[in-house]
Protein backbone atom coordinates (compact mmCIF):
# COMPACT_ATOMS: atom_id res chain seq x y z
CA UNK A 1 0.00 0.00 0.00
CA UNK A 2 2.26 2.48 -1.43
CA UNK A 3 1.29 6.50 -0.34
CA UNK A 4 -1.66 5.62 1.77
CA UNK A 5 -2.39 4.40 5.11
CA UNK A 6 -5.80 2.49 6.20
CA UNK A 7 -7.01 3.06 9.48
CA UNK A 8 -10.62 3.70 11.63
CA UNK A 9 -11.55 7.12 11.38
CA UNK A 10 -11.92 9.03 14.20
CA UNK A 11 -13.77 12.35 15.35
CA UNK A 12 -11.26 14.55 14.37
CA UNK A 13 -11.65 13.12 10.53
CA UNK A 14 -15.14 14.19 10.51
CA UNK A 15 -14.70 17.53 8.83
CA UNK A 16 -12.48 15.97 5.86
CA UNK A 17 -14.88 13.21 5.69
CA UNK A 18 -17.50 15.62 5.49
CA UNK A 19 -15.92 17.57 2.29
CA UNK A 20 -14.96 14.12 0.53
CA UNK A 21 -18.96 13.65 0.79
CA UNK A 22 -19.70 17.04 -0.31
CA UNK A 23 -17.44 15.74 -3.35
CA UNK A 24 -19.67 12.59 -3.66
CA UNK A 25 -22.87 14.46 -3.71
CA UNK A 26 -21.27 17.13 -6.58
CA UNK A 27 -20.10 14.21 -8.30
CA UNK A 28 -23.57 12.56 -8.48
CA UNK A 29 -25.34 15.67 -9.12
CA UNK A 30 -23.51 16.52 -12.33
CA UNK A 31 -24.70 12.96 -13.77
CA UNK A 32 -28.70 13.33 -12.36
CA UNK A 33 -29.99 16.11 -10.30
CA UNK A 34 -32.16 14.68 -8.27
CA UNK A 35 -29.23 14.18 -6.31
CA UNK A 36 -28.97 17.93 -4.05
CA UNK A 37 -28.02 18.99 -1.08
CA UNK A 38 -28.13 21.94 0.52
CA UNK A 39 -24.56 23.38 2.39
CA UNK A 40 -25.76 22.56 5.96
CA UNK A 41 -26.32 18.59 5.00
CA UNK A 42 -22.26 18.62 5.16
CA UNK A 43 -22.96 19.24 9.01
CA UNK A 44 -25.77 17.05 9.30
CA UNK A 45 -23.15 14.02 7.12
CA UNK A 46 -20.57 14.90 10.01
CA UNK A 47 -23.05 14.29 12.68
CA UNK A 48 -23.82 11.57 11.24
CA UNK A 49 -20.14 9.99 10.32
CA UNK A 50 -19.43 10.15 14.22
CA UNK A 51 -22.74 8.59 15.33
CA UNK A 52 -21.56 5.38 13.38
CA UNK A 53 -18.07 5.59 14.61
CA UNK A 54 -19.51 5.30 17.83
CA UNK A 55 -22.13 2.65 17.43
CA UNK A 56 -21.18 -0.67 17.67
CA UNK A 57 -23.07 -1.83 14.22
CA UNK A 58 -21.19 0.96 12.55
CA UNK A 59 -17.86 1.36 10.77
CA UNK A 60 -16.08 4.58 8.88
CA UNK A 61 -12.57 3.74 7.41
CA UNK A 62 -10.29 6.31 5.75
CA UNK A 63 -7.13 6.43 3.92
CA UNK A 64 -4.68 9.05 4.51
CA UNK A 65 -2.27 9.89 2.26
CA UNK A 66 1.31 9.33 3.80
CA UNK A 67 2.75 12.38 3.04
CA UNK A 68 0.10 14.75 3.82
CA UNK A 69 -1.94 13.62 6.09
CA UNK A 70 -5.07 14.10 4.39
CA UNK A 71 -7.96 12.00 4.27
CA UNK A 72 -8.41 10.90 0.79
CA UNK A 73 -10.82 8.50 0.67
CA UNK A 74 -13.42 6.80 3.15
CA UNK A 75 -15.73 4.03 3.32
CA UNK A 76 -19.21 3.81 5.46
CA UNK A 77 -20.61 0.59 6.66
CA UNK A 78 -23.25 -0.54 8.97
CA UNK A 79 -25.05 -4.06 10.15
CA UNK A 80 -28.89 -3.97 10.05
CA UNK A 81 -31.20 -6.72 10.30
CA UNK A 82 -33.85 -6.96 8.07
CA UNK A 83 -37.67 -7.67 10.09
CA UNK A 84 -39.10 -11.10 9.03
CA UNK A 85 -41.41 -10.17 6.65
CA UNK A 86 -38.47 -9.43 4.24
CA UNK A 87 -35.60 -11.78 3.44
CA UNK A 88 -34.67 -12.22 6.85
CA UNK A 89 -31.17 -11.64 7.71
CA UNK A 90 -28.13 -9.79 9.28
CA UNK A 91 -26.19 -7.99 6.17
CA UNK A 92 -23.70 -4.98 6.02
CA UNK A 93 -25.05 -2.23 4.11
CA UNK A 94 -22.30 0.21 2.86
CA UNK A 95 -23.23 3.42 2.35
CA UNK A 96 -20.83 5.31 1.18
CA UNK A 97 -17.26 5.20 -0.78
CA UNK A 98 -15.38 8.00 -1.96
CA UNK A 99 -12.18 8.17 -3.15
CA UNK A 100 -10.53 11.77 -4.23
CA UNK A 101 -9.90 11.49 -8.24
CA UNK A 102 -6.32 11.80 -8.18
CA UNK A 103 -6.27 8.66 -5.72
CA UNK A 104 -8.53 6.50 -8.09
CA UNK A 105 -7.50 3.44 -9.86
CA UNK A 106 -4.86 2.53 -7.28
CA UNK A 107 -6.59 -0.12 -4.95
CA UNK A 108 -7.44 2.42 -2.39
CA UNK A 109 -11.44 1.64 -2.81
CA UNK A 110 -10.47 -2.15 -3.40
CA UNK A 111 -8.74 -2.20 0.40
CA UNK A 112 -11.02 -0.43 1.92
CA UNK A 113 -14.22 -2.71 1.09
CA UNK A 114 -11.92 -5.15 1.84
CA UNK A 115 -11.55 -4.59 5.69
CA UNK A 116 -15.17 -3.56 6.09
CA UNK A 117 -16.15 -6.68 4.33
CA UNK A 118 -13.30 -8.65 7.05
CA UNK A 119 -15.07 -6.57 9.61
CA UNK A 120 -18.73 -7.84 8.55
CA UNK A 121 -17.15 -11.19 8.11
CA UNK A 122 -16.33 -11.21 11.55
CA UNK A 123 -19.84 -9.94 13.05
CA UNK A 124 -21.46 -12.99 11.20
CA UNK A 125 -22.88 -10.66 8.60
CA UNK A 126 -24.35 -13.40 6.02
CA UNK A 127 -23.81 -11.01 2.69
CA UNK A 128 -23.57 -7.06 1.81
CA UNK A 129 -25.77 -4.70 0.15
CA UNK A 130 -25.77 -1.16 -1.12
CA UNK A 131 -27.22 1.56 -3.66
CA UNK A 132 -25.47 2.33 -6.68
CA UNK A 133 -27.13 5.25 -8.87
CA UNK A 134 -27.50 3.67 -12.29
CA UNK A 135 -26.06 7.05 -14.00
CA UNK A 136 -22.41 5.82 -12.42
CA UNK A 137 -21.12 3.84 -14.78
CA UNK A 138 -18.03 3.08 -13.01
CA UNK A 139 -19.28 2.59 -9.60
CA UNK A 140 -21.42 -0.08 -10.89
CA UNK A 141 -18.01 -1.49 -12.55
CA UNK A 142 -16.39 -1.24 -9.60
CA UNK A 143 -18.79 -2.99 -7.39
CA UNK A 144 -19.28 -5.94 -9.85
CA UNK A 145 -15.67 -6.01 -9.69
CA UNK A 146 -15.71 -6.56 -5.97
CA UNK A 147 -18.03 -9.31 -6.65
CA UNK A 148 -21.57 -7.60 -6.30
CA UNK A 149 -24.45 -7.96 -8.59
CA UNK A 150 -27.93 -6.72 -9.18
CA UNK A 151 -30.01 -7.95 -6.39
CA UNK A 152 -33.55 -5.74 -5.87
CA UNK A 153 -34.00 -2.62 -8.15
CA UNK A 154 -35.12 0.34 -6.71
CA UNK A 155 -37.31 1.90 -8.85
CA UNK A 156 -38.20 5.82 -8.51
CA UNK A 157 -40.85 8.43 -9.96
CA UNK A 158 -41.14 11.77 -8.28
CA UNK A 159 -44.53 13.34 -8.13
């Protein structure tokens, strides 16, 4: 792991986190706009980035870039259990992965689902789930390069 080091993010991390999200959100928003947020949900993302860092069912890893310190890319991940009268289960839902464009296509994303899939392996999570906007062409490559494939689709008309 050449330039970067993975690690559990901690409070201090939130702000960074926070602004690699705001980055996530642009990102999406250029390719559909339904995706929008207004400049407080940054806050509201921070708020919530700690509450899952301290909750037991919760995990937020980051990579730092050696050099600089900085936070360059982060992954979200959580273990819910869906109610009976669904397909019953424990499963690690991951709900967020960013990693800064100049730190793409160089295994950061790769190791991090990696040790939140370890750390889901080792809570007896049976599988892992997520949303992937279908107007992301390469996060769906990605994530059917990690071994995930179409499941449920969520289907959407506003009103």
């Amino acid at each position: 792991m050449d330039g970067f080091v993975i690690r559990d993010a901690v409070a201090g991390d939130r702000e960074q986190i926070g602004l690699l999200w705001l980055y996530l959100m642009r990102y999406h928003s250029e390719r559909d706009s339904r995706f929008q947020c207004a400049a407080h949900d940054s806050e509201q993302y921070e708020r919530h980035v700690v509450e899952t860092m301290r909750s037991k069912n919760g995990r937020v890893i980051v990579a730092q870039d050696v050099a600089t310190s900085e936070i360059v890319a982060y992954i979200l991940g959580e273990i819910q259990v869906r109610p009976t009268i669904s397909i019953p289960g424990t499963y690690g839902f991951v709900s967020d992965l960013y990693v800064s464009e100049e730190w793409r296509h160089g295994g950061i994303g790769r190791t991090l689902f990696e040790e939140l899939k370890r750390w889901f392996a080792e809570r007896n999570v049976l599988a892992v789930e997520l949303y992937v906007s279908q107007s992301n062409p390469e996060a769906i490559a990605f994530w059917r390069e990690m071994g995930l494939a179409p499941f449920l689709q969520l289907m959407h008309g506003d009103l």
